[in-house]
N, C-alpha and C. Protein backbone atom coordinates (compact mmCIF):
# COMPACT_ATOMS: atom_id res chain seq x y z
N UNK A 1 -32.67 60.95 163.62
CA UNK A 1 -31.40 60.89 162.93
C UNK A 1 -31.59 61.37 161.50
N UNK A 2 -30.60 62.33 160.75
CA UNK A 2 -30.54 62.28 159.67
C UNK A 2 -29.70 62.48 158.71
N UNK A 3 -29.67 62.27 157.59
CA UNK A 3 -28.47 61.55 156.42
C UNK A 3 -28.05 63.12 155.72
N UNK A 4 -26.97 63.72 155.51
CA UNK A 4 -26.29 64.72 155.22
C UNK A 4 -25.22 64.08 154.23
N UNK A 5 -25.29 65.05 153.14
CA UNK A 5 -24.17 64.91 151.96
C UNK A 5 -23.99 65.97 151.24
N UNK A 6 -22.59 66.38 151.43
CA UNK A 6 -22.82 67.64 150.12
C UNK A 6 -20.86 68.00 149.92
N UNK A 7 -20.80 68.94 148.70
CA UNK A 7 -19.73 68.50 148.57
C UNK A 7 -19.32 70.16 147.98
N UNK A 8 -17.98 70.45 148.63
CA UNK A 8 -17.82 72.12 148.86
C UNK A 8 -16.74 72.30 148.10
N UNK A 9 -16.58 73.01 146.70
CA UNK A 9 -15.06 72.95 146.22
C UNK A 9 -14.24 74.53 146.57
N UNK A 10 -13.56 74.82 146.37
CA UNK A 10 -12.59 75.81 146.61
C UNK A 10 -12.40 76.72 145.76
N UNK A 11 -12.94 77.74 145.95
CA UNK A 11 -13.51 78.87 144.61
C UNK A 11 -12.27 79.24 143.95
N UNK A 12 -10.43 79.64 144.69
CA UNK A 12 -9.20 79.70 143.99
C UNK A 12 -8.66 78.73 143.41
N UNK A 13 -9.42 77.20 143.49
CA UNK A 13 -8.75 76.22 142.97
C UNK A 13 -9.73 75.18 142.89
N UNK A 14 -9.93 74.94 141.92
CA UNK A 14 -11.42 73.89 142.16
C UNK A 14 -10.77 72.62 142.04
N UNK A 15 -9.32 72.55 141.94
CA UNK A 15 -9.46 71.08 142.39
C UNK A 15 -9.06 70.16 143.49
N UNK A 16 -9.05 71.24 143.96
CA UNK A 16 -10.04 71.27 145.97
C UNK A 16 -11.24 71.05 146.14
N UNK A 17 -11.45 70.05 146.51
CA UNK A 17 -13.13 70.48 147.25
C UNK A 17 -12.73 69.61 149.03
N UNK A 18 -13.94 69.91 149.60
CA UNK A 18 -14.35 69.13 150.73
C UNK A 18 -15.85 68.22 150.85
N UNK A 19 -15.36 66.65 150.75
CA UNK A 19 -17.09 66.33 150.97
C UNK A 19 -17.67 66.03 152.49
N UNK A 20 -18.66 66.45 153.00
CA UNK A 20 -19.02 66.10 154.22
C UNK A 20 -20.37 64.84 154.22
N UNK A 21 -19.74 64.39 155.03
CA UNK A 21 -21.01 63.30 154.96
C UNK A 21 -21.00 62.58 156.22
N UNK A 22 -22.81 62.52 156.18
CA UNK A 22 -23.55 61.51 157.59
C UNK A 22 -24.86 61.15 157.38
N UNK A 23 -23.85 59.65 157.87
CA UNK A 23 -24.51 58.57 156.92
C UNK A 23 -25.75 58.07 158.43
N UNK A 24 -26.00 59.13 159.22
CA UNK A 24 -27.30 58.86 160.46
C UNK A 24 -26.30 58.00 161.62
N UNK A 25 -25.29 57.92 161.70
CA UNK A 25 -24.41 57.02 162.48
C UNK A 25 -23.47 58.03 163.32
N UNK A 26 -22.52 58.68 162.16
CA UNK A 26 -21.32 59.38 162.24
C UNK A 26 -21.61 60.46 160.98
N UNK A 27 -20.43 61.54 161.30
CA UNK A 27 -20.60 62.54 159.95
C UNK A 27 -18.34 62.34 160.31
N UNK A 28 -18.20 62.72 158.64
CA UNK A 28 -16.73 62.65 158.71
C UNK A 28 -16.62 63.67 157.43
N UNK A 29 -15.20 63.96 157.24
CA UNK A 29 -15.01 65.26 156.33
C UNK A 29 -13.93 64.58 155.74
N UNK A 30 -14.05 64.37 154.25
CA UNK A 30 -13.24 64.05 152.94
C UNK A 30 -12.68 65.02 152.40
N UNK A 31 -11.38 65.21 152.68
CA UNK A 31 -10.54 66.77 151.63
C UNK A 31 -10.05 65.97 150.02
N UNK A 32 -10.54 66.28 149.22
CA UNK A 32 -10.20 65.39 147.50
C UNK A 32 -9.05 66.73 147.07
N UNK A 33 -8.13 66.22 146.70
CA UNK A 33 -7.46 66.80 145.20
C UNK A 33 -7.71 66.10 143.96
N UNK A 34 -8.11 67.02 142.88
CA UNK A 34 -8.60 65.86 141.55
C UNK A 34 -8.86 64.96 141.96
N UNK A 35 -9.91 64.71 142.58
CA UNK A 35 -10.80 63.14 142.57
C UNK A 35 -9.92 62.23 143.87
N UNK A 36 -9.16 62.62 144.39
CA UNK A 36 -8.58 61.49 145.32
C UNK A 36 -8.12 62.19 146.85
N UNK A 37 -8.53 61.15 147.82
CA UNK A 37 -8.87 61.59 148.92
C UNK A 37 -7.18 61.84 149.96
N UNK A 38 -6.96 63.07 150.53
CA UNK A 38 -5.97 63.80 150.71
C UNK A 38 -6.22 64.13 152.25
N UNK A 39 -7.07 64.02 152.82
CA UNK A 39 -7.25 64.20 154.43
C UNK A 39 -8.55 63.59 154.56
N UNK A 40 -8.69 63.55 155.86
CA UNK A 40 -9.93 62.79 156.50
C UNK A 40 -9.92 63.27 157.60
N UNK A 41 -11.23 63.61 158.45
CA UNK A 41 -11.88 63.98 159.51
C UNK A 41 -12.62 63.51 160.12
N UNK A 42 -13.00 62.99 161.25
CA UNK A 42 -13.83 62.66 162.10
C UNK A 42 -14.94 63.97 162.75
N UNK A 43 -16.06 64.15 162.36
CA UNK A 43 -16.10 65.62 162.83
C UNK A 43 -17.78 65.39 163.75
N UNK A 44 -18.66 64.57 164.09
CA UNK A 44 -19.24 64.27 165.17
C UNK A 44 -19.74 62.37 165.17
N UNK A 45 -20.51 62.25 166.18
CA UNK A 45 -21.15 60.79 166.36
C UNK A 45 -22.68 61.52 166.28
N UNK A 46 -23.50 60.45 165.50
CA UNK A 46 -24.61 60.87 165.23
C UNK A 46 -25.29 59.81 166.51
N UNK A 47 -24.92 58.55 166.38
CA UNK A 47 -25.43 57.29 167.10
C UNK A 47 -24.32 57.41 168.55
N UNK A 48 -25.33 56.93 169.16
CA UNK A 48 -24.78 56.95 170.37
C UNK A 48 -23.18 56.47 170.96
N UNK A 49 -22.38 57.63 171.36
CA UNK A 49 -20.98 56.99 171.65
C UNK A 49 -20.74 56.15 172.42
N UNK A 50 -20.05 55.02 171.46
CA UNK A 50 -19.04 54.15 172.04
C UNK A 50 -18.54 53.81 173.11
N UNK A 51 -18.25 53.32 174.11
CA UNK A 51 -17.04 53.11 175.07
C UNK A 51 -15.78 52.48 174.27
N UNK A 52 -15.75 51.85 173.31
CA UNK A 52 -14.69 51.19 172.38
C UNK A 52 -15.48 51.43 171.25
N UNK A 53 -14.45 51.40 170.57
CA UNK A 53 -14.95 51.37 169.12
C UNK A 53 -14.60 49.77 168.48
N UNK A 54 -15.17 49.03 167.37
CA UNK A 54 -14.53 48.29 166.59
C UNK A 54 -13.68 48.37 165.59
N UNK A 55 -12.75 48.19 165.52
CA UNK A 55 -11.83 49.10 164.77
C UNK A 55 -11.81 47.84 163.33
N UNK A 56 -12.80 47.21 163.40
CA UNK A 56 -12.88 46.14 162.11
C UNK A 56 -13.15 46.91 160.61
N UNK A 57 -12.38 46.76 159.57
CA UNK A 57 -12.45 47.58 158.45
C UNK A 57 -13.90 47.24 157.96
N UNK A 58 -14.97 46.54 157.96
CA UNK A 58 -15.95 46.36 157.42
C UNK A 58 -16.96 46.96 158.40
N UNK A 59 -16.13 47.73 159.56
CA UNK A 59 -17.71 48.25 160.65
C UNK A 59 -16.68 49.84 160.05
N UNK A 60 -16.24 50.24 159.22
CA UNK A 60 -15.84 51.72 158.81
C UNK A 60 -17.34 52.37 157.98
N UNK A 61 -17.66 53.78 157.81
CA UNK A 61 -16.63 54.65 158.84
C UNK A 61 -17.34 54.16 160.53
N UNK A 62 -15.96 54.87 161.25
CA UNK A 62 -15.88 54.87 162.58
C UNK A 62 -16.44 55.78 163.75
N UNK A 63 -17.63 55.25 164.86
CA UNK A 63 -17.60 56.20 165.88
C UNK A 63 -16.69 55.94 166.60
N UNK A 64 -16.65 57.75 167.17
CA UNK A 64 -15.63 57.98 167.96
C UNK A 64 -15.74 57.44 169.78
N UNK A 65 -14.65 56.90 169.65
CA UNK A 65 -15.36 56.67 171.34
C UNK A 65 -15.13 57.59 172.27
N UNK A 66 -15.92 57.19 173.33
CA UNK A 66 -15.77 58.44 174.63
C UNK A 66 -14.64 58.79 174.89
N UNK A 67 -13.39 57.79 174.94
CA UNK A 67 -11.82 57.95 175.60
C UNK A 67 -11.55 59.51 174.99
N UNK A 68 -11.48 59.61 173.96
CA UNK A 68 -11.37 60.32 172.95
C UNK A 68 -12.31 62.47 173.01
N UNK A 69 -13.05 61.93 173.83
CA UNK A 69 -14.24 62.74 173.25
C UNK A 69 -14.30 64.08 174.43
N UNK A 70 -14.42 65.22 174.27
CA UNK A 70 -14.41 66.58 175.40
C UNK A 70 -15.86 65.98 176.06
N UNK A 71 -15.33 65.96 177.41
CA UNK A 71 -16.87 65.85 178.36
C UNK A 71 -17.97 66.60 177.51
N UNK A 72 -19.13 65.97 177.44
CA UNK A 72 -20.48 67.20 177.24
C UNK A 72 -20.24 66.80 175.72
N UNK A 73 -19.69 66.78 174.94
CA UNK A 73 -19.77 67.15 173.37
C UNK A 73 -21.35 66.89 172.83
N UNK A 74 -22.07 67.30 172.07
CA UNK A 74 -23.34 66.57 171.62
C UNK A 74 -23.07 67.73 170.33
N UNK A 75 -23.36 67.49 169.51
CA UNK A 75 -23.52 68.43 167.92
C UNK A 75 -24.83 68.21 167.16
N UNK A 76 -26.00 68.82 167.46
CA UNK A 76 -26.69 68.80 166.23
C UNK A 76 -25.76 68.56 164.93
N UNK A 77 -26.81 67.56 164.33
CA UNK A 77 -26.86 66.89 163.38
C UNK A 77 -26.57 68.08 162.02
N UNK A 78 -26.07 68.24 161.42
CA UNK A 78 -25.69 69.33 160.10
C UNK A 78 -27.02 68.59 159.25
N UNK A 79 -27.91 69.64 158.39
CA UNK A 79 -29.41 69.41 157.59
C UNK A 79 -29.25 70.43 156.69
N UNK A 80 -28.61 71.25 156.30
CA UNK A 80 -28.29 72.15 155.28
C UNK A 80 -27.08 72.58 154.80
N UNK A 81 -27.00 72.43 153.64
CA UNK A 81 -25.70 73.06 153.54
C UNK A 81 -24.70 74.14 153.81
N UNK A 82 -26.13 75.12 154.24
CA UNK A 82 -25.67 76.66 154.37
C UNK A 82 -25.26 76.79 155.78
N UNK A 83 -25.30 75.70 156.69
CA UNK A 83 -24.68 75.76 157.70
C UNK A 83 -23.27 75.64 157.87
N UNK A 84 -22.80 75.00 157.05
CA UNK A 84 -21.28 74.60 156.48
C UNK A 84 -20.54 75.78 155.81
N UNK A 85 -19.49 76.22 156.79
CA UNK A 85 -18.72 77.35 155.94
C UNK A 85 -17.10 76.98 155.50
N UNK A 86 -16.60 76.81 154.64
CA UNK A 86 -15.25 76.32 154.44
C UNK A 86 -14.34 77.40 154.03
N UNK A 87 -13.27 77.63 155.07
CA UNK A 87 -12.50 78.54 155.42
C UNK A 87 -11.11 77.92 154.22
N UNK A 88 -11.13 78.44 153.25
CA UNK A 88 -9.80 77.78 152.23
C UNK A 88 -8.26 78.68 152.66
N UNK A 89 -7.29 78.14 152.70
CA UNK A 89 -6.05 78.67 153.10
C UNK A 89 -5.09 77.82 151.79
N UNK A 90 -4.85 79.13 150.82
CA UNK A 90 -4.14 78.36 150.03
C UNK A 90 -2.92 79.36 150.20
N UNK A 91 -1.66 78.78 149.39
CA UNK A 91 -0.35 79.24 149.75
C UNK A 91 -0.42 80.68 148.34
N UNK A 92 0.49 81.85 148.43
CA UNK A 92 -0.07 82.79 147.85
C UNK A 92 0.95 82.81 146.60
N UNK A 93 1.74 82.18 146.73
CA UNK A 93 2.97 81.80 145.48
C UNK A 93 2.84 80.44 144.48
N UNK A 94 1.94 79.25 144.70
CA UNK A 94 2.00 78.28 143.58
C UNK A 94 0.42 78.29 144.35
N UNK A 95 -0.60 78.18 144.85
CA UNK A 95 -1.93 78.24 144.76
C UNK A 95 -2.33 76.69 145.15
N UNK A 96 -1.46 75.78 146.07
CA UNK A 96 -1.69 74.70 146.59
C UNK A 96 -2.03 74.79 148.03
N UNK A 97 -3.29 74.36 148.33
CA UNK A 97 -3.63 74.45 149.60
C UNK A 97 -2.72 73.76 151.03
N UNK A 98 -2.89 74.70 152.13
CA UNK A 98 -2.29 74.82 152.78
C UNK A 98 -3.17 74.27 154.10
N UNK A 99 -4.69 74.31 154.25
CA UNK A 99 -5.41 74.04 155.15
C UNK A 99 -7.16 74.38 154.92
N UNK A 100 -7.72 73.63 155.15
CA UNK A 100 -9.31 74.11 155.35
C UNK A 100 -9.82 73.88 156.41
N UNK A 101 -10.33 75.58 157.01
CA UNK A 101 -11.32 75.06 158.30
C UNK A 101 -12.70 74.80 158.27
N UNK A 102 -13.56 74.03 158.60
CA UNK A 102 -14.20 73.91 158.77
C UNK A 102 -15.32 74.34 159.64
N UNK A 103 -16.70 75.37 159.00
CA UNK A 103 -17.27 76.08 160.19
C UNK A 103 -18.28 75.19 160.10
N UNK A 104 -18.99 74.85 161.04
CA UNK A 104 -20.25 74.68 161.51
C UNK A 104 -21.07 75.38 162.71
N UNK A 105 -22.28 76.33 161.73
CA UNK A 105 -23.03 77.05 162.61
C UNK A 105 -22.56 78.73 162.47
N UNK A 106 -21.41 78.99 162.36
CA UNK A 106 -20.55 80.29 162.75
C UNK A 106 -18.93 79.53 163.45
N UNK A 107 -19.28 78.46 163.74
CA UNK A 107 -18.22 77.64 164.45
C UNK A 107 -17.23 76.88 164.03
N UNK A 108 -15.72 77.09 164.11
CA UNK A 108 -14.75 76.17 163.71
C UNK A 108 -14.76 74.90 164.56
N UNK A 109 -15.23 74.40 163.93
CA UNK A 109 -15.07 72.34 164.35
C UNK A 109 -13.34 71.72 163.92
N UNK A 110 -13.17 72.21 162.83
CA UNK A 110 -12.07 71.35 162.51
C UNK A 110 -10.91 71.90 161.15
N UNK A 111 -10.00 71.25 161.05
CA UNK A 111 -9.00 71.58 160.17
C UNK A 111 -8.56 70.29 159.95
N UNK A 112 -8.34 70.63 157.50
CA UNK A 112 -8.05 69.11 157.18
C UNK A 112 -6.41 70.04 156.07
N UNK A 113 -6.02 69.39 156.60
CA UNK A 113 -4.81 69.39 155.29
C UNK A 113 -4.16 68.54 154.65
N UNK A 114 -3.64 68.65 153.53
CA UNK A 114 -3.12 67.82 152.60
C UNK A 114 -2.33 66.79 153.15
N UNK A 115 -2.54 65.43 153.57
CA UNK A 115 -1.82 64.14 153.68
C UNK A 115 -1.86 64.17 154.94
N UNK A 116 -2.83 64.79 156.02
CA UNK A 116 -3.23 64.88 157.03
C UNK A 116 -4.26 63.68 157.22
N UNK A 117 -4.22 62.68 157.82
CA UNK A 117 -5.23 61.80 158.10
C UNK A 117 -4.38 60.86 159.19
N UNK A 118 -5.45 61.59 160.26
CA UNK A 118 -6.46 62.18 160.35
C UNK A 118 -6.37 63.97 160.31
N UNK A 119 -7.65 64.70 160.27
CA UNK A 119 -7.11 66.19 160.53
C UNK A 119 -7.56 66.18 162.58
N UNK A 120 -8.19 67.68 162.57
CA UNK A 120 -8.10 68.24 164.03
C UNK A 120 -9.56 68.78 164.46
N UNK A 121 -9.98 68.22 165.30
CA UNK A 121 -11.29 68.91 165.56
C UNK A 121 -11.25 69.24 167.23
N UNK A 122 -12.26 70.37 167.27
CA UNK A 122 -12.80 71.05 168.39
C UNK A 122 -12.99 70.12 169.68
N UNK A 123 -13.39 68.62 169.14
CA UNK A 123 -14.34 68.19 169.66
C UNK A 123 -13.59 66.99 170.51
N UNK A 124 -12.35 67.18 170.76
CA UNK A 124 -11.43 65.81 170.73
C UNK A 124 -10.80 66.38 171.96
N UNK A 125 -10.15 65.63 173.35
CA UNK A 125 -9.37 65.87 174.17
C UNK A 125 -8.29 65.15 174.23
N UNK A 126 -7.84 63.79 173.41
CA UNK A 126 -6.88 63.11 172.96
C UNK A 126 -6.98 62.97 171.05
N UNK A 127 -5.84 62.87 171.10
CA UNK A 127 -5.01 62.53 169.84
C UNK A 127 -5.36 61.32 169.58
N UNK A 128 -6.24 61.00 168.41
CA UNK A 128 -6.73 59.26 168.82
C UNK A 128 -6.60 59.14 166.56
N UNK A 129 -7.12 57.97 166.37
CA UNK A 129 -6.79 57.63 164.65
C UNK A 129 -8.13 58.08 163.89
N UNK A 130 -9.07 58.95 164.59
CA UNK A 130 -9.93 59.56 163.57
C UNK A 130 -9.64 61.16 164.09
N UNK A 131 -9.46 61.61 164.84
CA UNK A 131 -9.34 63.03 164.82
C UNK A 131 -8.08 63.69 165.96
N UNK A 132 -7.27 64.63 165.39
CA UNK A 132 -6.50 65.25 166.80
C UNK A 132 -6.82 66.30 167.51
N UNK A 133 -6.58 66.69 168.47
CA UNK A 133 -6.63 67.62 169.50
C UNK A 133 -6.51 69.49 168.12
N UNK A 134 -7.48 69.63 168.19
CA UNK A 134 -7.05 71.06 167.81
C UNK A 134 -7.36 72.10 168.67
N UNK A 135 -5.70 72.62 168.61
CA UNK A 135 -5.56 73.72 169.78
C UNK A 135 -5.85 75.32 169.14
């Protein structure tokens, strides 16, 4: 298992960023405007999935459980940053973001947008309270 942190800002608007983090359990994706958190992602299980989750605020953050999860899913663990590519979609008339995808590998995992929480990942076959179905 291992512990990933790093934090990606938005080269047209820096006060965008995205932080990713895994904490050897779970990895989840933080979208900040100026300092305050604006979407949230569920984006793999590091520790072995769930059949239920505890949904107790002091066992946060949350693995995802199986109900939830595309048959087969397994994700190497993210160990560099340069694996992480963040796709910025800002609007082309006031310069407020509109969406970030998220690559891992060459690969879109997920999309977080503003007051989106949860956002949408690859990795999901139901609509559940850490991640939705992205089609």
């Amino acid at each position: 298992m291992s512990i990933f942190f790093a934090q990606f800002f938005c080269g047209k608007n820096d006060s965008y960023s995205l932080i990713i983090e895994d904490d050897e359990f779970v990895a989840y994706a933080y979208l900040y405007f100026e300092g305050k958190i604006i979407g949230d992602l569920w984006l793999y299980n590091q520790a072995e999935t769930p059949i239920e989750t505890n949904w107790d605020q002091h066992k946060a953050p949350y693995l995802n459980p199986a109900v939830f999860l595309k048959d087969g899913v397994s994700i190497e663990p993210i160990k560099y940053e340069d694996e992480i590519n963040c796709q910025w979609n800002l609007c082309s008339d006031d310069g407020l973001l509109r969406e970030v995808g998220v690559k891992l590998r060459g690969t879109l995992i997920g999309i977080l947008q503003p007051g989106a929480m949860p956002g949408w990942s690859a990795f999901v076959k139901l609509d559940g309270p850490l991640a939705k179905v992205l089609e």
